[in-house]
Protein backbone atom coordinates (compact mmCIF):
# COMPACT_ATOMS: atom_id res chain seq x y z
CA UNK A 1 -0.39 -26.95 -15.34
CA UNK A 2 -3.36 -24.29 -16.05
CA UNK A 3 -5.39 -25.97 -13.57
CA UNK A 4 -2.85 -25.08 -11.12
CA UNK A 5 -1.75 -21.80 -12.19
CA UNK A 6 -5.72 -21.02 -12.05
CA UNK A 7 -5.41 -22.14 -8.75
CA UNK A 8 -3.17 -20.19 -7.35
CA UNK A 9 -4.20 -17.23 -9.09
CA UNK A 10 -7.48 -17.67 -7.21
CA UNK A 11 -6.06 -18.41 -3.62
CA UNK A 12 -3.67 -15.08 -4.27
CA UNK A 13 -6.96 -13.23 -4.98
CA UNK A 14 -8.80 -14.97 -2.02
CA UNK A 15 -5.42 -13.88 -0.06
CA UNK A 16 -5.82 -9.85 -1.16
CA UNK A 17 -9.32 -9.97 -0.21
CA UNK A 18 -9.11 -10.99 3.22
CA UNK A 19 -5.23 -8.39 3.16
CA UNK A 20 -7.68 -5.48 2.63
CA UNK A 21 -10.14 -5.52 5.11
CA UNK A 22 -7.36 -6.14 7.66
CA UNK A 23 -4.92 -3.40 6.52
CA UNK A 24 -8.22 -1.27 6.52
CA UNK A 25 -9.25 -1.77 10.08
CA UNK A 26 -5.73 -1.15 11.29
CA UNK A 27 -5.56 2.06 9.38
CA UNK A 28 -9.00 3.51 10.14
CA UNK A 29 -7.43 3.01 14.27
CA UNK A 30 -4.39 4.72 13.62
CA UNK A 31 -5.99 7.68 11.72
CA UNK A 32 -9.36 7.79 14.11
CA UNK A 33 -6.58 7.23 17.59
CA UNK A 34 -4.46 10.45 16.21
CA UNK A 35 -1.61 7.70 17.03
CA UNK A 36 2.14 9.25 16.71
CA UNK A 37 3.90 6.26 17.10
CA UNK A 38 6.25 5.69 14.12
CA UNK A 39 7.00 2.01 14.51
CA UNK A 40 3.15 1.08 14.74
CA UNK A 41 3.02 3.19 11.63
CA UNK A 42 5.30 1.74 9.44
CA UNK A 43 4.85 -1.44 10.48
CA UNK A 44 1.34 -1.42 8.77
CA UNK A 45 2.46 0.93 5.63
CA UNK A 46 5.15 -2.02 5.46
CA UNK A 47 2.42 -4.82 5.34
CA UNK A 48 0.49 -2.82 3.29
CA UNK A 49 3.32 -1.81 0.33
CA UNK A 50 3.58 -5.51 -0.59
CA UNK A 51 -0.52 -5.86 -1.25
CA UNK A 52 -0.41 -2.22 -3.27
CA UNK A 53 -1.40 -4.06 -6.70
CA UNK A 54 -4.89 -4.31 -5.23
CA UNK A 55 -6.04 -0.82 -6.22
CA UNK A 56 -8.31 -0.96 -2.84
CA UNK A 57 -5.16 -1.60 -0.51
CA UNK A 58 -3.48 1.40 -2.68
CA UNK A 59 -6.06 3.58 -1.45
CA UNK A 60 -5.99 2.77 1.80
CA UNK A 61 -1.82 3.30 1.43
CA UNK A 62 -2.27 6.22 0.10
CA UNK A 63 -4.78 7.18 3.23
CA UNK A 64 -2.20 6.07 5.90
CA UNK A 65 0.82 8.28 3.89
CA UNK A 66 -0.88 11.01 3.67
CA UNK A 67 -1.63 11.04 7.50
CA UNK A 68 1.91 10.15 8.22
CA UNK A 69 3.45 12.74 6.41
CA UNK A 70 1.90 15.16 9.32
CA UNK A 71 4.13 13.44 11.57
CA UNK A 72 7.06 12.12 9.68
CA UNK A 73 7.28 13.58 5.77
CA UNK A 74 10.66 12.05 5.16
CA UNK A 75 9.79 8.58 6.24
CA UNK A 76 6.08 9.04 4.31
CA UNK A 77 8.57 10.09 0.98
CA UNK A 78 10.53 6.59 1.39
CA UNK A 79 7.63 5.11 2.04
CA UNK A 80 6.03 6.60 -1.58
CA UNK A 81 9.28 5.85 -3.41
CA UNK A 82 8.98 2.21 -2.20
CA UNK A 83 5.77 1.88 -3.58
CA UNK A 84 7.06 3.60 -7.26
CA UNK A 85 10.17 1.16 -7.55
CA UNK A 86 7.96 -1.97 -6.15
CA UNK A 87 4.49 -1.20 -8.16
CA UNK A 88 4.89 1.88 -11.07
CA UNK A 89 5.22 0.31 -14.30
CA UNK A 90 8.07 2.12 -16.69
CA UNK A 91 5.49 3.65 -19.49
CA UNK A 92 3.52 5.02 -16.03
CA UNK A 93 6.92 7.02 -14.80
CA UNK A 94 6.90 8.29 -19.10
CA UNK A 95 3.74 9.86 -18.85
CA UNK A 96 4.17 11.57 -15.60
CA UNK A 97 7.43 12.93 -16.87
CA UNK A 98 5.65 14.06 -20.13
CA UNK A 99 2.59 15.56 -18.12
CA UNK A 100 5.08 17.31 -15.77
């Protein structure tokens, strides 16, 4: 059972790798086009929210939200609450509270 858990562990990794590069590309064309179009938008912050554990595809979430919020701010704030109920672990939302 270890042997396969290692497996999959290691295709899941193999799977984020290849996610990032992607999700990168995509971004660095939206950002670099000045594109305005919401629906191309989301659609990658929405393939990128579920890959957010990688902290290299959170930075490059974090990129795309902070160019959307030019164009859309209230979507960009669902879009940063997603990733906080999906990803933020409960001691993280503590300390922010108690640095606040």
């Amino acid at each position: 059972m270890t042997d396969n858990l290692n497996q999959l562990a290691g295709q899941m990794v193999a799977l984020f790798r290849r996610a990032v590069p992607l999700a990168n590309a995509e971004m660095d064309a939206i950002i670099q086009s000045g594109e305005r179009d919401a629906n191309r938008i989301e659609h990658q912050l929405d393939h990128m929210l579920g890959f957010c554990c990688d902290p290299d595809m959170l930075l490059a979430f974090k990129r795309l939200c902070r160019y959307y919020y030019g164009i859309d701010p209230v979507a960009t704030a669902g879009y940063v609450h997603a990733y906080r109920e999906m990803w933020d672990m409960p001691d993280d939302a503590e300390n922010e509270e108690a640095s606040v």
